[in-house]
N, C-alpha and C. Protein backbone atom coordinates (compact mmCIF):
# COMPACT_ATOMS: atom_id res chain seq x y z
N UNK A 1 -9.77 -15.51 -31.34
CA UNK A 1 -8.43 -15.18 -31.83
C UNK A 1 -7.98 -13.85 -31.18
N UNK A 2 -7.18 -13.97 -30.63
CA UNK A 2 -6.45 -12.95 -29.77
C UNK A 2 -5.31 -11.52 -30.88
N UNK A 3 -4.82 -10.47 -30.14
CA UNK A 3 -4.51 -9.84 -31.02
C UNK A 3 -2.73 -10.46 -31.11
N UNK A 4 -2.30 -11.53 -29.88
CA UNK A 4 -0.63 -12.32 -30.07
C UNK A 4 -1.18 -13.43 -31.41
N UNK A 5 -2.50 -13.69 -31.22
CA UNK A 5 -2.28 -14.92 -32.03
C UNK A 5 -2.45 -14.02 -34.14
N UNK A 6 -2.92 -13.09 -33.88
CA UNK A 6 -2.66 -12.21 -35.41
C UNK A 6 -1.51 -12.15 -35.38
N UNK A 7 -1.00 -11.76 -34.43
CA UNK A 7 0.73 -11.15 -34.73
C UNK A 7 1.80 -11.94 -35.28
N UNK A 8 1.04 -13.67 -34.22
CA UNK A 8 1.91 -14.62 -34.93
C UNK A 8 1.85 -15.30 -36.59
N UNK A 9 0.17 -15.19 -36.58
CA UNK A 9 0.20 -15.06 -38.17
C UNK A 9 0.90 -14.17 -38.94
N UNK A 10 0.33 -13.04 -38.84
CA UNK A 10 1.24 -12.20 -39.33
C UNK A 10 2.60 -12.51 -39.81
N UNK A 11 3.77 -12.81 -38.99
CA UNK A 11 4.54 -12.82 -39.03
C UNK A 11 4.94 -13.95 -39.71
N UNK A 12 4.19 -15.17 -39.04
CA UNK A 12 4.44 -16.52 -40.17
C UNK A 12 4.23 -16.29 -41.49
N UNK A 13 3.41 -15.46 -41.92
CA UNK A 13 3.50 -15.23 -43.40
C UNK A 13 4.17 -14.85 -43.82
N UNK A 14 4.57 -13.69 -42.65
CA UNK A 14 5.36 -12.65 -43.69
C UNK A 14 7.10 -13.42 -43.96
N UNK A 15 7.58 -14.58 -42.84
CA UNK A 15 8.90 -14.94 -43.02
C UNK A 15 8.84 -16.03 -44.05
N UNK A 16 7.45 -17.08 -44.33
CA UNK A 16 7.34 -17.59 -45.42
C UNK A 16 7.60 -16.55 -46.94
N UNK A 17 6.77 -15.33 -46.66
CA UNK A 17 7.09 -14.85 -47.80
C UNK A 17 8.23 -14.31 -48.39
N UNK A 18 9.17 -14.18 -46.85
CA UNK A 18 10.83 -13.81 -47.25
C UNK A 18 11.79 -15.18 -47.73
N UNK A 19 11.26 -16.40 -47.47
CA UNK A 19 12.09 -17.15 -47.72
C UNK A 19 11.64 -17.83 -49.09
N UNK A 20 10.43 -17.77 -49.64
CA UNK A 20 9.81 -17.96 -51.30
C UNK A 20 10.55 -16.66 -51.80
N UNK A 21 10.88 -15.32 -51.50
CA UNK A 21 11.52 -14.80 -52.23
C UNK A 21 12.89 -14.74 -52.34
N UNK A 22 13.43 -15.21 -51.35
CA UNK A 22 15.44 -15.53 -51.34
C UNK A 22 15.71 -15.98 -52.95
N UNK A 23 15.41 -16.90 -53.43
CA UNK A 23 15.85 -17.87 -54.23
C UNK A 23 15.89 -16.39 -55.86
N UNK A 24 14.55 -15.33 -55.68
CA UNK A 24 14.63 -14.58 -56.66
C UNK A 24 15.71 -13.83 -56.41
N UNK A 25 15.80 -13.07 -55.19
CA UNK A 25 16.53 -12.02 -54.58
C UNK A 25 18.39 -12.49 -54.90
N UNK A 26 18.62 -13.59 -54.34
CA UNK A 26 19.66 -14.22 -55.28
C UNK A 26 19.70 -14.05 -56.73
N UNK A 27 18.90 -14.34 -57.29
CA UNK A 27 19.15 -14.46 -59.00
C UNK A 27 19.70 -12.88 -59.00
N UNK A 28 18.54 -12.35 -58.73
CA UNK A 28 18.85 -10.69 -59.24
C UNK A 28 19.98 -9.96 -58.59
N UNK A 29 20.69 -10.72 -57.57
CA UNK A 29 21.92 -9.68 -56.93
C UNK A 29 23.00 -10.60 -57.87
N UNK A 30 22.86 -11.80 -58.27
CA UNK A 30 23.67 -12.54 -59.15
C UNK A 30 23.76 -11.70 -60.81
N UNK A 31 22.75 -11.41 -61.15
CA UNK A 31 22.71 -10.67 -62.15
C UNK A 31 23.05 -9.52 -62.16
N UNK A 32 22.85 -8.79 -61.16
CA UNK A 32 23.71 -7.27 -61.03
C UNK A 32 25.48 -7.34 -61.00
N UNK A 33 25.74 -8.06 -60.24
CA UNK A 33 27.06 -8.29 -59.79
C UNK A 33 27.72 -8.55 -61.41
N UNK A 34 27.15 -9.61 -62.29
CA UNK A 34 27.80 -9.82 -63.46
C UNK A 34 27.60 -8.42 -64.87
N UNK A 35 26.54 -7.88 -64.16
CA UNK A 35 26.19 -6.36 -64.60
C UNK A 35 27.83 -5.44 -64.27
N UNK A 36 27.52 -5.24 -63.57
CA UNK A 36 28.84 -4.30 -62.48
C UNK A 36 30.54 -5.14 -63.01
N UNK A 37 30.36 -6.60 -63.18
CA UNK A 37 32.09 -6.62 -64.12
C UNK A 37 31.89 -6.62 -65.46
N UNK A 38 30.70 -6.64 -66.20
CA UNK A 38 30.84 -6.24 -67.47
C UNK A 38 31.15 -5.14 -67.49
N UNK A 39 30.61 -4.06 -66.91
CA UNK A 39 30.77 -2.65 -66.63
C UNK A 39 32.17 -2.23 -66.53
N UNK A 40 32.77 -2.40 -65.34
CA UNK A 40 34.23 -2.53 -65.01
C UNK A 40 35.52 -3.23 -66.04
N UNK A 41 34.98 -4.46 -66.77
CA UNK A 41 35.74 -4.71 -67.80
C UNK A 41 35.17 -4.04 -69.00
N UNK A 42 34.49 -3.23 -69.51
CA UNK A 42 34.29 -2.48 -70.58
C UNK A 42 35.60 -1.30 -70.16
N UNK A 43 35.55 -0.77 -68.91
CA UNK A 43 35.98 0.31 -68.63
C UNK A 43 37.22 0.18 -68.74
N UNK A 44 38.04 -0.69 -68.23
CA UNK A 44 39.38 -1.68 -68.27
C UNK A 44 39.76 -1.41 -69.38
């Protein structure tokens, strides 16, 4: 095993592990955003 063929592991994991986390990373910018107009309509 060469040090390109770590790198490519490496990396295959690491973009698997960005795309198993999208689906959270969504929820939680979905949840802020409805954070931020409750906020704004309290203020209203």
């Amino acid at each position: 095993m060469t040090g390109s063929d770590v790198a490519m592991l490496a990396l295959t994991f690491a973009g698997f592990a960005l795309i198993a986390m999208l689906p959270y990373a969504a929820f939680r910018l979905v949840e802020l955003a409805e954070d931020a107009i409750d906020r704004a309509r309290d203020r209203a």
